[in-house]
C-alpha atoms as a PDB file:
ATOM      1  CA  UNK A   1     131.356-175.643 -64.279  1.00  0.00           C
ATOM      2  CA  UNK A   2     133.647-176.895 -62.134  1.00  0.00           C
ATOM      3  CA  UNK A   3     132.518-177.745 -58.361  1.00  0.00           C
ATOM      4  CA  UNK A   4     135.004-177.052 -55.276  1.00  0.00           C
ATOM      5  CA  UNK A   5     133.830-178.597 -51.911  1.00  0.00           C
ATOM      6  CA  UNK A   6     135.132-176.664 -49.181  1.00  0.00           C
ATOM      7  CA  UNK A   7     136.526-177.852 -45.999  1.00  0.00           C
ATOM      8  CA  UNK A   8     137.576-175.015 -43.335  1.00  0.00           C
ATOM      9  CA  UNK A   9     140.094-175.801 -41.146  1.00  0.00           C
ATOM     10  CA  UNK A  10     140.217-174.740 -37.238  1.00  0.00           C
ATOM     11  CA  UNK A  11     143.108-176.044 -35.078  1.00  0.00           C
ATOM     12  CA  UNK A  12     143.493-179.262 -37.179  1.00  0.00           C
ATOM     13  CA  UNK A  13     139.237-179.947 -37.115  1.00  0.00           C
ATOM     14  CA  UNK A  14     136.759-179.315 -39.882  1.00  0.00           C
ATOM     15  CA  UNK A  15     134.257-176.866 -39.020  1.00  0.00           C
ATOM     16  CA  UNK A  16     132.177-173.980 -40.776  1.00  0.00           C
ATOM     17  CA  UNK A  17     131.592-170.506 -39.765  1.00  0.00           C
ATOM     18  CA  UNK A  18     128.297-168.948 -40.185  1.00  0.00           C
ATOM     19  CA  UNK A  19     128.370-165.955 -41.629  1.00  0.00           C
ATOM     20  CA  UNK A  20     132.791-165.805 -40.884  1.00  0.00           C
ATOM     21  CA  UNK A  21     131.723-165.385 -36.854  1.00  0.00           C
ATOM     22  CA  UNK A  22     134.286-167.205 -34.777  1.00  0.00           C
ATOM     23  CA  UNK A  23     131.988-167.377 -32.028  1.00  0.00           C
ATOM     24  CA  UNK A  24     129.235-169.128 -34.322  1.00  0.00           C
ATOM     25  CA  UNK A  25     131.259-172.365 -35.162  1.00  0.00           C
ATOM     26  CA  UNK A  26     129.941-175.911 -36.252  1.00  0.00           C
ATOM     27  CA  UNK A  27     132.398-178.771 -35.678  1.00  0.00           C
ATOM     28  CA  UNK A  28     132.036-181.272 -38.278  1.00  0.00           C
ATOM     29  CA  UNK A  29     134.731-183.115 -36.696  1.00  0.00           C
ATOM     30  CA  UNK A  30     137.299-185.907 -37.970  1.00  0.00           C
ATOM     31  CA  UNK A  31     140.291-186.550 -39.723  1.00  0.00           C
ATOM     32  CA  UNK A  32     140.459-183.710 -42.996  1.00  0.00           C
ATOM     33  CA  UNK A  33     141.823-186.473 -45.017  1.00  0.00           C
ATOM     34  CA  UNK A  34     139.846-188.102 -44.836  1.00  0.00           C
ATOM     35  CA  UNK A  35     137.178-185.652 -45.629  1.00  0.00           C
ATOM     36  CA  UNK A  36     139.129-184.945 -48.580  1.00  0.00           C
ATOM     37  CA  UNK A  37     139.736-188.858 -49.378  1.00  0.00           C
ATOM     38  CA  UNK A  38     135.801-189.270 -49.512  1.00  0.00           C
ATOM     39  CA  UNK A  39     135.368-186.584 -52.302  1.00  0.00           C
ATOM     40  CA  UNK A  40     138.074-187.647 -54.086  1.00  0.00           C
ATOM     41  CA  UNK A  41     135.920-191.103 -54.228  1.00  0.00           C
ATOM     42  CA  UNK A  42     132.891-189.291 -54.801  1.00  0.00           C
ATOM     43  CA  UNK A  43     134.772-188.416 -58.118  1.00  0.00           C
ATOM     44  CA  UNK A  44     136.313-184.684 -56.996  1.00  0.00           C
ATOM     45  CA  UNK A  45     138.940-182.723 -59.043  1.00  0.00           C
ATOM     46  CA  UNK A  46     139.107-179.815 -56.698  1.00  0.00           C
ATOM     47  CA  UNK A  47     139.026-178.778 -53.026  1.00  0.00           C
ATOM     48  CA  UNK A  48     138.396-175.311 -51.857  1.00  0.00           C
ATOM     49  CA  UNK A  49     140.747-174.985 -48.079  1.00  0.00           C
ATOM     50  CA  UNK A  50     139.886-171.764 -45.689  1.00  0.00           C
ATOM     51  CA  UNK A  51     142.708-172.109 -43.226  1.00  0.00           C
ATOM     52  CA  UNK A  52     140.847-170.827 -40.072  1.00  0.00           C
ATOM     53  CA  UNK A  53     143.892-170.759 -37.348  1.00  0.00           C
ATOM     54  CA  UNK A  54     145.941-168.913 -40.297  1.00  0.00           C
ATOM     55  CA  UNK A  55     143.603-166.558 -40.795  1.00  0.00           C
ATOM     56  CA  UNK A  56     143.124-165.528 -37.122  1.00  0.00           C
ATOM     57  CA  UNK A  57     147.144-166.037 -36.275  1.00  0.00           C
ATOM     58  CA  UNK A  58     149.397-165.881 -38.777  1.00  0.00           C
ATOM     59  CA  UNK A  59     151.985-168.297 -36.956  1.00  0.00           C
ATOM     60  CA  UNK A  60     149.417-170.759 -36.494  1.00  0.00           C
ATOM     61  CA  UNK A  61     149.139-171.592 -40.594  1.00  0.00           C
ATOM     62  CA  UNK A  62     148.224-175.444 -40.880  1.00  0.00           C
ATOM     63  CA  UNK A  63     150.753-176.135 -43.629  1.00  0.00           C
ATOM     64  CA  UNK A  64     151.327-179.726 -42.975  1.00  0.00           C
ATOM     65  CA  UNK A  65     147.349-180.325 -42.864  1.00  0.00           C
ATOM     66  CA  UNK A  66     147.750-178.148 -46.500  1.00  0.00           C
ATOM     67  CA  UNK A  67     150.619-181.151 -47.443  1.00  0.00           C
ATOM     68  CA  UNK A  68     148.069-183.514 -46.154  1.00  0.00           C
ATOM     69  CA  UNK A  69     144.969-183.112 -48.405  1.00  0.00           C
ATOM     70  CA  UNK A  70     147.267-182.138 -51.236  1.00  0.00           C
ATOM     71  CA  UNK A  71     149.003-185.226 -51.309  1.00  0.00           C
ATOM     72  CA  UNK A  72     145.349-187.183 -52.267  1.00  0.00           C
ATOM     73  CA  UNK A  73     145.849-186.343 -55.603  1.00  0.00           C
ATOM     74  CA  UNK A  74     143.138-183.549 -55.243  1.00  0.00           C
ATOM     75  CA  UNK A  75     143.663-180.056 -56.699  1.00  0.00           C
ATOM     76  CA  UNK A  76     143.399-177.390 -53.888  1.00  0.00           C
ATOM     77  CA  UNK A  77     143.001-173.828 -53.587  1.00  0.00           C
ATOM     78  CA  UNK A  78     144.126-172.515 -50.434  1.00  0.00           C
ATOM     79  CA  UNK A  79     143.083-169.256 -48.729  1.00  0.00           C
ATOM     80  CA  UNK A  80     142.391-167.924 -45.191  1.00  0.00           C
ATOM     81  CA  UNK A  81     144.521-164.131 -44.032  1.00  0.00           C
ATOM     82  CA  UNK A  82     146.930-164.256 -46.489  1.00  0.00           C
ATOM     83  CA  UNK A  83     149.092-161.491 -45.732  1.00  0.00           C
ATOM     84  CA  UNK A  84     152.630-162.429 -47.426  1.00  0.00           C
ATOM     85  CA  UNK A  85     154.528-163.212 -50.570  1.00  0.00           C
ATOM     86  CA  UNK A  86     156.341-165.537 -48.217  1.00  0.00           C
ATOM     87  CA  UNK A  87     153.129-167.417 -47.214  1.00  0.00           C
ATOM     88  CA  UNK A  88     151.645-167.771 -51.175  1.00  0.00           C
ATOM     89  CA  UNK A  89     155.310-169.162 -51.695  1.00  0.00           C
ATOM     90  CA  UNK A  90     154.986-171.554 -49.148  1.00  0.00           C
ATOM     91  CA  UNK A  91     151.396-172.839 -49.333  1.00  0.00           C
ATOM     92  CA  UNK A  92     152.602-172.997 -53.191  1.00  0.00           C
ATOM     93  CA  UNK A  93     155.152-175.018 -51.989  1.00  0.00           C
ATOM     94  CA  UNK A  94     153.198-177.394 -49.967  1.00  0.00           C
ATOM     95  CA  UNK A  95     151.182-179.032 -53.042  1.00  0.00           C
ATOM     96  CA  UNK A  96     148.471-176.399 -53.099  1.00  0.00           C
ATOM     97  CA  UNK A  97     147.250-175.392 -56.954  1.00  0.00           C
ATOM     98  CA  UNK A  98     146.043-171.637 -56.632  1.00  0.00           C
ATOM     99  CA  UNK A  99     146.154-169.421 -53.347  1.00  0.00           C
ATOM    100  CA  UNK A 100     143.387-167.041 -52.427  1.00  0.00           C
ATOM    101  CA  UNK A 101     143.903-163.679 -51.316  1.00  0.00           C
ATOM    102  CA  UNK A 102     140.991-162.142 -49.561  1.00  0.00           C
ATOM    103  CA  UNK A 103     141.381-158.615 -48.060  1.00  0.00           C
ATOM    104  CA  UNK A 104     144.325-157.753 -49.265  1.00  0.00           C
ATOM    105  CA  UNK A 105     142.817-158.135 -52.982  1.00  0.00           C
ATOM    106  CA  UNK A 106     140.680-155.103 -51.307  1.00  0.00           C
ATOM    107  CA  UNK A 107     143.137-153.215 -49.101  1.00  0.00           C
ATOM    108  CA  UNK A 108     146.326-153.403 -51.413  1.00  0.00           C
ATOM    109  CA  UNK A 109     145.084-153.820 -54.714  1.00  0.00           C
ATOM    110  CA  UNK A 110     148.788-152.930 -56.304  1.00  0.00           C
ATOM    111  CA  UNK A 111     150.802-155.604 -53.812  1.00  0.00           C
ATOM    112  CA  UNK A 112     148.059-158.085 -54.946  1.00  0.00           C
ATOM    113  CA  UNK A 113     148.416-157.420 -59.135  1.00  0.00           C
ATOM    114  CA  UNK A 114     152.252-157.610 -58.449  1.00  0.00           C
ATOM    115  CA  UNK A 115     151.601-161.225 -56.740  1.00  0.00           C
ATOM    116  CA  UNK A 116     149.635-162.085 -59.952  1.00  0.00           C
ATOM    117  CA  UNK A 117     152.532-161.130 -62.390  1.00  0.00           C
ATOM    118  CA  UNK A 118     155.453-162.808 -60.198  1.00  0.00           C
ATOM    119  CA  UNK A 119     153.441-165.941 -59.504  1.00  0.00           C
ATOM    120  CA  UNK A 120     151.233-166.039 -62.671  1.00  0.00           C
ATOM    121  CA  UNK A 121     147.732-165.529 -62.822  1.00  0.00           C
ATOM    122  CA  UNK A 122     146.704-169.089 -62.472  1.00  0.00           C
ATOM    123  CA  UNK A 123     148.384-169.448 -58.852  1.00  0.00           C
ATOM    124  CA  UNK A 124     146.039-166.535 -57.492  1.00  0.00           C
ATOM    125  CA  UNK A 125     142.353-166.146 -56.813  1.00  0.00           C
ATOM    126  CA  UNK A 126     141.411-162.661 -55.660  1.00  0.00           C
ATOM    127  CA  UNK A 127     138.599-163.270 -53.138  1.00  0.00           C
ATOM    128  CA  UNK A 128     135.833-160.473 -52.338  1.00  0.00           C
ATOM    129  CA  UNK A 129     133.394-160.550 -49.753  1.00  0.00           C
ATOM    130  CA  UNK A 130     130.853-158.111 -50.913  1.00  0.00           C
ATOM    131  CA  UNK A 131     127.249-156.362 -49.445  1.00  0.00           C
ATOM    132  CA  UNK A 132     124.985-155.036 -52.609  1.00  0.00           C
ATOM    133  CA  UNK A 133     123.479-151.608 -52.164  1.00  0.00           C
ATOM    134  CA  UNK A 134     121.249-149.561 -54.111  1.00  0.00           C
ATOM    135  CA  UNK A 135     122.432-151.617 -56.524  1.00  0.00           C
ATOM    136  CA  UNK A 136     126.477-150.800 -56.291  1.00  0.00           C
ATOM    137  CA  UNK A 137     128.290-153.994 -55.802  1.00  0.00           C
ATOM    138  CA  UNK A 138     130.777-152.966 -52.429  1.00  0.00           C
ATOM    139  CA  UNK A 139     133.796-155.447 -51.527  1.00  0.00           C
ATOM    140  CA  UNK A 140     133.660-155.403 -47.723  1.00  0.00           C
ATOM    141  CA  UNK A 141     137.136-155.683 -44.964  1.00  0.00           C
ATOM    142  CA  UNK A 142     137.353-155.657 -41.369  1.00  0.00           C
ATOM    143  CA  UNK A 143     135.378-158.836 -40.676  1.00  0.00           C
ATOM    144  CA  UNK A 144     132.766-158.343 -43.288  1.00  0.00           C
ATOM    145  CA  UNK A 145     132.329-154.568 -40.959  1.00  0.00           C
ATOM    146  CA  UNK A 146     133.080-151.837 -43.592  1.00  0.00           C
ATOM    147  CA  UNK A 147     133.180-151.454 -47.217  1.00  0.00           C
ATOM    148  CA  UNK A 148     135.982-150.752 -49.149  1.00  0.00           C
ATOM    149  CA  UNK A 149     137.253-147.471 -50.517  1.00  0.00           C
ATOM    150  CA  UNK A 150     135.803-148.336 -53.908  1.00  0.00           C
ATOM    151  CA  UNK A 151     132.876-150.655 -55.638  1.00  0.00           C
ATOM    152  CA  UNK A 152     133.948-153.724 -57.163  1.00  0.00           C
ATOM    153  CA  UNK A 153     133.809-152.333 -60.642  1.00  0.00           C
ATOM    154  CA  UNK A 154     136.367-149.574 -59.849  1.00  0.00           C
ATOM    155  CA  UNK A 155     138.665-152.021 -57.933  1.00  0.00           C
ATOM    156  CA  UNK A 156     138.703-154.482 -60.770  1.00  0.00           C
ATOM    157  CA  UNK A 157     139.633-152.107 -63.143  1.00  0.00           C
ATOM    158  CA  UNK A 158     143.060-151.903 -61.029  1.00  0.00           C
ATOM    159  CA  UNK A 159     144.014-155.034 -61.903  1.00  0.00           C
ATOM    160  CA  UNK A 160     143.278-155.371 -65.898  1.00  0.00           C
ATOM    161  CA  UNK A 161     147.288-155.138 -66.169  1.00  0.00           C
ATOM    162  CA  UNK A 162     148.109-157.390 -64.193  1.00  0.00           C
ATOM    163  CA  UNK A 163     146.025-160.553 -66.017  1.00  0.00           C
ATOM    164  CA  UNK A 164     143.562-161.066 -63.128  1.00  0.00           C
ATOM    165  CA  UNK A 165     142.308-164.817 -64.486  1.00  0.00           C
ATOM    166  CA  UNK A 166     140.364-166.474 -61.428  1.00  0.00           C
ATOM    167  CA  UNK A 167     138.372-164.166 -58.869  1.00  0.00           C
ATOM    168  CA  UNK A 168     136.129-165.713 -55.703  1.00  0.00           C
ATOM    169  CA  UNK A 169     132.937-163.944 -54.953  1.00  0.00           C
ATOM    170  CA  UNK A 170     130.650-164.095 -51.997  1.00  0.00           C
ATOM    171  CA  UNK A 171     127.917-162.792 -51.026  1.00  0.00           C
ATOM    172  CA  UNK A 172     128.086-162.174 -47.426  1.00  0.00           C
ATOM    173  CA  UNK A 173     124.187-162.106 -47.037  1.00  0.00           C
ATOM    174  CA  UNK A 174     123.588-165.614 -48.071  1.00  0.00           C
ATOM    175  CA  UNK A 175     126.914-167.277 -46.789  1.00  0.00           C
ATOM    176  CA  UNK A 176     126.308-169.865 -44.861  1.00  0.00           C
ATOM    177  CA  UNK A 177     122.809-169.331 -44.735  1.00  0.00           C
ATOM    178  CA  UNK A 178     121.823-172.137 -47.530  1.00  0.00           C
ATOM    179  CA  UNK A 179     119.273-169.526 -49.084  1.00  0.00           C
ATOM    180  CA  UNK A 180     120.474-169.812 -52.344  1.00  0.00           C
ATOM    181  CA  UNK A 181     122.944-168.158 -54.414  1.00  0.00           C
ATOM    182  CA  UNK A 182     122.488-164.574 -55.814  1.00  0.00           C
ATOM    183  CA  UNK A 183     122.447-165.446 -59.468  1.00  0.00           C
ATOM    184  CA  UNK A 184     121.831-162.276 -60.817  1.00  0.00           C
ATOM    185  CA  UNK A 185     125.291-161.164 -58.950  1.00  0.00           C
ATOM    186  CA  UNK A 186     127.180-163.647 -61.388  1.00  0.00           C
ATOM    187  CA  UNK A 187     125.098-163.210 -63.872  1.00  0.00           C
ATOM    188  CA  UNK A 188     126.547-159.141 -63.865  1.00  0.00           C
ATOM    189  CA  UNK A 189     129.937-160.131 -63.451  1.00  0.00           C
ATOM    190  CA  UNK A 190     129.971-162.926 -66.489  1.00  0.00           C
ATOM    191  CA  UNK A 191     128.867-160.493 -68.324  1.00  0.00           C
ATOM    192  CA  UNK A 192     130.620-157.445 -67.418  1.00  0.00           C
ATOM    193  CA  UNK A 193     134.156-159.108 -67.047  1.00  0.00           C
ATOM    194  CA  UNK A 194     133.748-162.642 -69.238  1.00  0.00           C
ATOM    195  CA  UNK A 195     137.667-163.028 -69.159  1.00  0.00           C
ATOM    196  CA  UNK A 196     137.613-163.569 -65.476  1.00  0.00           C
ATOM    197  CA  UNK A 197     136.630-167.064 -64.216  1.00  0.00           C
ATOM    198  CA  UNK A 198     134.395-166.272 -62.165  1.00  0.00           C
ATOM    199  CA  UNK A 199     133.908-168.514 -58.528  1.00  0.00           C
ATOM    200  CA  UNK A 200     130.209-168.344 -56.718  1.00  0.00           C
ATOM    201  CA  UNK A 201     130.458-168.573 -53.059  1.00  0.00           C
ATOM    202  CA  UNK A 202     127.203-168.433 -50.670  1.00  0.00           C
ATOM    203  CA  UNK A 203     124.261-170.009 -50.126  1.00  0.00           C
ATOM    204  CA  UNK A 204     124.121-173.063 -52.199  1.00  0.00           C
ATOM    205  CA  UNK A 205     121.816-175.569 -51.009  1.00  0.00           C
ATOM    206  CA  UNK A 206     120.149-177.595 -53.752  1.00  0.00           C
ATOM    207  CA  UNK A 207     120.746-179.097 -56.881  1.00  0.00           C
ATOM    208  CA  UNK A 208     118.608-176.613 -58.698  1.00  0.00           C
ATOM    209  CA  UNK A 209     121.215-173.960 -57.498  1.00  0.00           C
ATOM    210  CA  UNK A 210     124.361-175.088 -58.800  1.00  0.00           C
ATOM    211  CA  UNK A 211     122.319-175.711 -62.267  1.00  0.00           C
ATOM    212  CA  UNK A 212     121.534-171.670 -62.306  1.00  0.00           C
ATOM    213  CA  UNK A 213     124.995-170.956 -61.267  1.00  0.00           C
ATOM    214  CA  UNK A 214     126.231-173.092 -64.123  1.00  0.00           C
ATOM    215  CA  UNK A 215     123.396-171.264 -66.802  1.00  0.00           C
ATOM    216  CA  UNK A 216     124.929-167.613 -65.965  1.00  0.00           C
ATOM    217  CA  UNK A 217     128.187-168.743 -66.693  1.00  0.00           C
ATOM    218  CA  UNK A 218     130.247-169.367 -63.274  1.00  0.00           C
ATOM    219  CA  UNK A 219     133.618-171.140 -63.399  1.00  0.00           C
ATOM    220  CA  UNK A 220     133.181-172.728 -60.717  1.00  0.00           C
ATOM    221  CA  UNK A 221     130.827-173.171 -57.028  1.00  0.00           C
ATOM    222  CA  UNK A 222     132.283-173.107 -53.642  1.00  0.00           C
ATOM    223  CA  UNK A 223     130.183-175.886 -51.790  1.00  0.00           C
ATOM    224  CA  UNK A 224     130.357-176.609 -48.147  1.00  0.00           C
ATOM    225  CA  UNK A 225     127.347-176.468 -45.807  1.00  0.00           C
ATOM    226  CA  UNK A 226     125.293-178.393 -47.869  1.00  0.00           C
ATOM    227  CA  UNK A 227     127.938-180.903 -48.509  1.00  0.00           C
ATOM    228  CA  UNK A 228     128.191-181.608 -44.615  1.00  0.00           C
ATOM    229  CA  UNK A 229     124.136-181.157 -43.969  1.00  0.00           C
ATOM    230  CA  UNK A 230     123.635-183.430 -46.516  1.00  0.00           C
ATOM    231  CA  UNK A 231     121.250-181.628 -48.326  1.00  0.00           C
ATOM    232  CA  UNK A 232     123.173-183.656 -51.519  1.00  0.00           C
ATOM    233  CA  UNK A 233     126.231-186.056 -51.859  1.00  0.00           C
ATOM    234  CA  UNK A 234     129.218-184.643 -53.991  1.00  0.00           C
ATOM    235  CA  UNK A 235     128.316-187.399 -56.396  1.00  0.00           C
ATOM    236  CA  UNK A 236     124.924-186.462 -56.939  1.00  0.00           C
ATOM    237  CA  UNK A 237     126.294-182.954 -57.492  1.00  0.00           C
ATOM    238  CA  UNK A 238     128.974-183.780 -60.322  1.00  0.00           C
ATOM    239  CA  UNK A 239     126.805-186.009 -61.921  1.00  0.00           C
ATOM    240  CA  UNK A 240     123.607-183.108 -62.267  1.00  0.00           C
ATOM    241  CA  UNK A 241     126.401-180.868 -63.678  1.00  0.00           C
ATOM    242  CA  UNK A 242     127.102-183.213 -66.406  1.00  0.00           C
ATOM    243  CA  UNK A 243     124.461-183.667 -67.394  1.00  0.00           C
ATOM    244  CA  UNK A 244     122.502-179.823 -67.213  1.00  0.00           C
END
């Protein structure tokens, strides 16, 4: 399973969001370089970007800091209110590996599966932020306010023809929150859709976690609180992976 540590990006800083609340910020501070630099040590492959200021203004994208981090050798996947073809061109353009497209993936399912054929599937990660109830898995817009017109299930089935290959799921109830992942949310979509490569996002905050998220069959983990709250090092993480 692969492991991406996250960094979000606010005017320049490294910070986290709880729960995606602008007004509920932590600011981790320093130099995202060097952030990035000290994973890369730790023995990193990957690095998962939010691009904060993009995401609230589109002409306030942080493309140079993008250049930056992709210039240490580090493979990134970039996301953060991703509106344009223009935008997944140019953050393409500026080193990153993959783009993520979050609401869109929700809101324009068609203009999202064409992205995916003129780009190629593994340049795009469709990102859903979803609630579970009664058991229905719902992909959630607006700021995490409102569900989507249609579960999950029915709004993957919109993009079979377009090759969907790498799709980001989080569950907004344990973002954030280190509470642990919901396993037996990956554990569904493994098994219902095994040719997606399936990203966990949410609530990782031990070892022990990342090991069930590998035993369900995740492609990868999106780690970032616990990174920064030291709850483990990157190296420590990598390293139980290997070895589980």
């Amino acid at each position: 399973m692969k492991l991406y540590p996250a960094i979000d990006l606010l005017d320049g800083r490294v910070v986290r969001l709880h729960k995606g609340d602008f007004d509920a910020v932590t600011d981790y501070g320093g130099d995202p370089a060097a952030v990035a630099a000290a994973y890369l040590a730790q023995g990193a492959e990957y690095l998962h970007v939010v691009d904060l200021s993009g995401a609230r203004d589109g002409e306030r994208r942080q493309s140079a800091a993008v250049q930056s981090l992709s210039n240490t050798g580090l493979r990134l996947q970039v996301g953060g209110g991703i509106r344009t073809r223009e935008e997944i061109a140019a953050i393409l353009k500026a080193g990153a590996e993959r783009v993520i497209i979050g609401s869109l993936a929700v809101r324009e399912p068609d203009t999202v599966a064409a992205w995916i054929s003129e780009f190629g599937p593994d340049r795009i990660v469709a990102a859903f932020d979803v609630r579970i109830e009664a058991g229905i898995i719902w992909p959630l817009v607006a700021g995490w306010t409102r569900k989507g017109d249609e579960p999950l299930a029915a709004l993957l089935e919109r993009y079979t023809s377009s090759g969907l290959r790498h799709a980001l799921v989080t569950d907004v109830d344990r973002d954030g929150a280190l509470q642990g992942p919901n396993t037996s949310l990956y554990a569904e979509l493994c098994e219902l859709w095994p040719d997606i490569a399936w990203q966990a996002s949410g609530g990782v905050s031990s070892l022990d976690d990342l090991v069930a998220l590998k035993n369900v069959g995740a492609d990868g983990a999106i780690v970032g609180k616990a990174l920064f709250e030291n709850r483990f090092s990157l190296g420590e993480a990598l390293a139980c992976l290997q070895s589980a």
